[in-house]
C-alpha atoms as a PDB file:
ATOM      1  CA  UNK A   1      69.848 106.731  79.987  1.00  0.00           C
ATOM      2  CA  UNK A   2      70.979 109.897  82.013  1.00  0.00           C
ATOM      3  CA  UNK A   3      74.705 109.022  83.070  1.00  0.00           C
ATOM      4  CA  UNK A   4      75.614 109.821  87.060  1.00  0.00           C
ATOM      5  CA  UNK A   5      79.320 109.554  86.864  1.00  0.00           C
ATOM      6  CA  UNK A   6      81.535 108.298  83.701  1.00  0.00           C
ATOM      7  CA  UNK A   7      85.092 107.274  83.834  1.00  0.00           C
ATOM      8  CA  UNK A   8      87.004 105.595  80.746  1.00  0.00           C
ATOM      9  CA  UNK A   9      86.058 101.674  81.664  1.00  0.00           C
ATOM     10  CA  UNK A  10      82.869 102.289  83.839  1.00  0.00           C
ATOM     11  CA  UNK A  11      79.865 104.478  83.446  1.00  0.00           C
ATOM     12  CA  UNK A  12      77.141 104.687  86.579  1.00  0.00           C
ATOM     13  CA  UNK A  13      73.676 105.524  85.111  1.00  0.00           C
ATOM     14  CA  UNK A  14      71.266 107.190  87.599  1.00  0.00           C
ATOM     15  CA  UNK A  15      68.781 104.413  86.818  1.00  0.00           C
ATOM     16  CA  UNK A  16      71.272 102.366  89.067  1.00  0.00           C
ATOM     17  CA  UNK A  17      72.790 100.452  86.149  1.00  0.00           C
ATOM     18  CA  UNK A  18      76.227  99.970  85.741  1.00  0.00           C
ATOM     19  CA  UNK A  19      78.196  99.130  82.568  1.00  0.00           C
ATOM     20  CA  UNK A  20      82.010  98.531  82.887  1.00  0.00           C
ATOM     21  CA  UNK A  21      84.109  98.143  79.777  1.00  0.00           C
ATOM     22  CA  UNK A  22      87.320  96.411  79.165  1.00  0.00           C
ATOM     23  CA  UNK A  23      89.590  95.400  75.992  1.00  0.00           C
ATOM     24  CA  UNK A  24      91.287  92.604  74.892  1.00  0.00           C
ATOM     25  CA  UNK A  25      94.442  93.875  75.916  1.00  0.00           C
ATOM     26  CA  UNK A  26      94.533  95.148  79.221  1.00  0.00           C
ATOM     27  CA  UNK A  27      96.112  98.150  78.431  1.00  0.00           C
ATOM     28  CA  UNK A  28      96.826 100.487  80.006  1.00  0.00           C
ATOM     29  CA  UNK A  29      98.530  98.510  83.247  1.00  0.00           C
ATOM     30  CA  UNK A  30      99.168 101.421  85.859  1.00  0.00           C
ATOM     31  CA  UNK A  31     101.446 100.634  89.170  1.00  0.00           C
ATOM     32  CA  UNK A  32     100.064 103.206  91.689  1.00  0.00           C
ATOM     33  CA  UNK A  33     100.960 103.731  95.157  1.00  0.00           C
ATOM     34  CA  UNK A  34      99.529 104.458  98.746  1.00  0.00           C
ATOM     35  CA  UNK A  35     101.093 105.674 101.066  1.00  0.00           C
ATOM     36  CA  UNK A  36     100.401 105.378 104.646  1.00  0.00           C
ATOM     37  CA  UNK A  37     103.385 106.377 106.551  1.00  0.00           C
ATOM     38  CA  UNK A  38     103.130 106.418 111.022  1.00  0.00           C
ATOM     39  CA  UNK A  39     103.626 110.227 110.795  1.00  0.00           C
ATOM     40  CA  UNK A  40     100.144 110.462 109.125  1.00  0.00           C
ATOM     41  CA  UNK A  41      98.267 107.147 110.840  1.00  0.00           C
ATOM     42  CA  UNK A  42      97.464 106.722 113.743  1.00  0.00           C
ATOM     43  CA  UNK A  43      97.999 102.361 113.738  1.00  0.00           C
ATOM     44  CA  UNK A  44      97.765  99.382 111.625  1.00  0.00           C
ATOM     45  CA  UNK A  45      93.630  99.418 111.440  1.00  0.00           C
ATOM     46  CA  UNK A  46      93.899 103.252 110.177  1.00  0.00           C
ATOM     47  CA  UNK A  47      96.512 102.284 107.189  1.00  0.00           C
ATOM     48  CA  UNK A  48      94.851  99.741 106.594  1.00  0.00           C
ATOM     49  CA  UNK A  49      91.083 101.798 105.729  1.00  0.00           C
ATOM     50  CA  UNK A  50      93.335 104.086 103.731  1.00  0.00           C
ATOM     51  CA  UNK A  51      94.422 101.058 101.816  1.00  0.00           C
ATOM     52  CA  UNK A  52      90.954  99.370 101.470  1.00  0.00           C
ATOM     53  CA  UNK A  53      89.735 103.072 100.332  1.00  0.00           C
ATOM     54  CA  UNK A  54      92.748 103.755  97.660  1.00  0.00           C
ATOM     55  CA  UNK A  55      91.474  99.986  95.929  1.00  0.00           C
ATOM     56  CA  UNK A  56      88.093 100.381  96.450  1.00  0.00           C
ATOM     57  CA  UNK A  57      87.989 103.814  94.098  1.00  0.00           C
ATOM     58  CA  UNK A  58      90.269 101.722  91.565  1.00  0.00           C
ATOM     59  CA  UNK A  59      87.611  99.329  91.614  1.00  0.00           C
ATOM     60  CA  UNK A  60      84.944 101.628  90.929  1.00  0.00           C
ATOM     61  CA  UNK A  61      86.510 103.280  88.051  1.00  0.00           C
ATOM     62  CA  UNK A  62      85.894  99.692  86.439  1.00  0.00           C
ATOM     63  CA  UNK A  63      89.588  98.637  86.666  1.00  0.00           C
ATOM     64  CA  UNK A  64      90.650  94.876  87.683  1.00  0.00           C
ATOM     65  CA  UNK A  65      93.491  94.852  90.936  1.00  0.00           C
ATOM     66  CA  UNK A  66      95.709  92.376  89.649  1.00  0.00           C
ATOM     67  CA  UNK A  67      98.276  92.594  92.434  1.00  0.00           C
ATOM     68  CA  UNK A  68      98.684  94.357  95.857  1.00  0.00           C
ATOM     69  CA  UNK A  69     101.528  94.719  98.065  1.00  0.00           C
ATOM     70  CA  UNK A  70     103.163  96.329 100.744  1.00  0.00           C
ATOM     71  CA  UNK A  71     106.826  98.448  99.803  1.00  0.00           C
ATOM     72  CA  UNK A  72     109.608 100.310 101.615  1.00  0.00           C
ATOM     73  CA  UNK A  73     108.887 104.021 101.639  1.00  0.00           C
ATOM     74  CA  UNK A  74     112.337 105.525 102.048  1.00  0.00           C
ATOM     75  CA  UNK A  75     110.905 108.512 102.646  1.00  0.00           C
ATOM     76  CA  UNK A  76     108.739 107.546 105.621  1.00  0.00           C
ATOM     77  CA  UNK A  77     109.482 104.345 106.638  1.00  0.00           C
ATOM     78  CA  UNK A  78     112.372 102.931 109.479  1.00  0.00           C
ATOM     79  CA  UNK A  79     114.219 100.002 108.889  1.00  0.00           C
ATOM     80  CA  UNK A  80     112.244  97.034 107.604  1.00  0.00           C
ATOM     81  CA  UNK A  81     109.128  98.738 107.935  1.00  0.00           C
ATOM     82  CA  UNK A  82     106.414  98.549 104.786  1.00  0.00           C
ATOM     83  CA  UNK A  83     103.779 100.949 104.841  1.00  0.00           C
ATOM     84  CA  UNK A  84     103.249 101.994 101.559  1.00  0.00           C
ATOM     85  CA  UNK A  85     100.642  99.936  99.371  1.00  0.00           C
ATOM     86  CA  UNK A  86     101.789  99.656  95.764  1.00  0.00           C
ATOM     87  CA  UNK A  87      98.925  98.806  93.512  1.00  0.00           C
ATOM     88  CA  UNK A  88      98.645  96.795  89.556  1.00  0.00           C
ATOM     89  CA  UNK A  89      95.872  97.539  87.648  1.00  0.00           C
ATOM     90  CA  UNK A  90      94.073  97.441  84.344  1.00  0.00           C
ATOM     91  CA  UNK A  91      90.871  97.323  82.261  1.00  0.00           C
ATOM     92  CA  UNK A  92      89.708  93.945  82.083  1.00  0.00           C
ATOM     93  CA  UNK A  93      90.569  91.531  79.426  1.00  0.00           C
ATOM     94  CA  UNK A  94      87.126  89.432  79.359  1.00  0.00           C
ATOM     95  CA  UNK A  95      83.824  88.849  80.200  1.00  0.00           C
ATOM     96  CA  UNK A  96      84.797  86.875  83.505  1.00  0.00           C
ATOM     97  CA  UNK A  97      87.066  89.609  84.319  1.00  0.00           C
ATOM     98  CA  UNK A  98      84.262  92.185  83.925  1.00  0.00           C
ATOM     99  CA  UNK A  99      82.366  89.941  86.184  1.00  0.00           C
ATOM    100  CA  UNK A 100      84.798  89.832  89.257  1.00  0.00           C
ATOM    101  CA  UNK A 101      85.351  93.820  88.537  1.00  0.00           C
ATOM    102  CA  UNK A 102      81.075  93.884  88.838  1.00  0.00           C
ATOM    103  CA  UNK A 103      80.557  91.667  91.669  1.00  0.00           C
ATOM    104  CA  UNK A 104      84.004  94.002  93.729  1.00  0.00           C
ATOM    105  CA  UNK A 105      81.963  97.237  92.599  1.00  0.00           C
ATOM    106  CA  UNK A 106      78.081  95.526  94.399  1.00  0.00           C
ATOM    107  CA  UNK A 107      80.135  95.013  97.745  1.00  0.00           C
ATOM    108  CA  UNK A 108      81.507  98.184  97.877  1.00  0.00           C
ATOM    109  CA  UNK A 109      78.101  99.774  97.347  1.00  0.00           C
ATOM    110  CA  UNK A 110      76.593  97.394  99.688  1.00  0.00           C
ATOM    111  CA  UNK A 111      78.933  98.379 102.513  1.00  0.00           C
ATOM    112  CA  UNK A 112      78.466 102.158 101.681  1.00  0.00           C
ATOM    113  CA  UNK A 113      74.672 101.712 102.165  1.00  0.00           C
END
């Protein structure tokens, strides 16, 4: 099979199939962040599509969200505002896991279409 696009725990095969990887230990976890500070969106519904978007291409790289709030960006943010999404992640640990990651990665596509 002729491979689309290939990234370390998902390849997309221009067949349409999709094979996502994992490994027993769920290494390596990465914290990543999002900002989405007022000077740069326009309101809530904005930050919150630049939010959806930053997990959605985590997803699709094949790696499982395992947590997902919002922080205090002192750069950006006033007092007791949170605008910045900070983001777990991993490769999956198991077949179920690979499963929710698969299921994440059919919506995504379905909404793109």
């Amino acid at each position: 099979m002729t491979t689309l696009k290939e990234f370390p725990f998902c390849k997309y095969y221009k067949n349409g199939t999709i094979e996502i990887f994992g490994n027993e230990s769920g290494s390596p976890q990465v914290t990543a962040v999002c900002p989405a500070p007022d000077i740069n969106t326009k309101n809530g519904e904005e930050r919150q599509k630049r939010h959806d978007e930053a997990c959605a291409g985590v997803t699709l790289q094949g790696y499982l969200i395992t947590s997902k709030r919002l922080i205090h960006n002192q750069a950006f943010d006033k007092r007791g505002q949170k605008t910045t999404l900070q983001v777990q992640y991993r490769p999956c640990k198991n077949k179920d896991e690979i499963q929710m990651v698969h299921s994440e990665i059919m919506k995504i596509i379905k909404a793109a279409i």
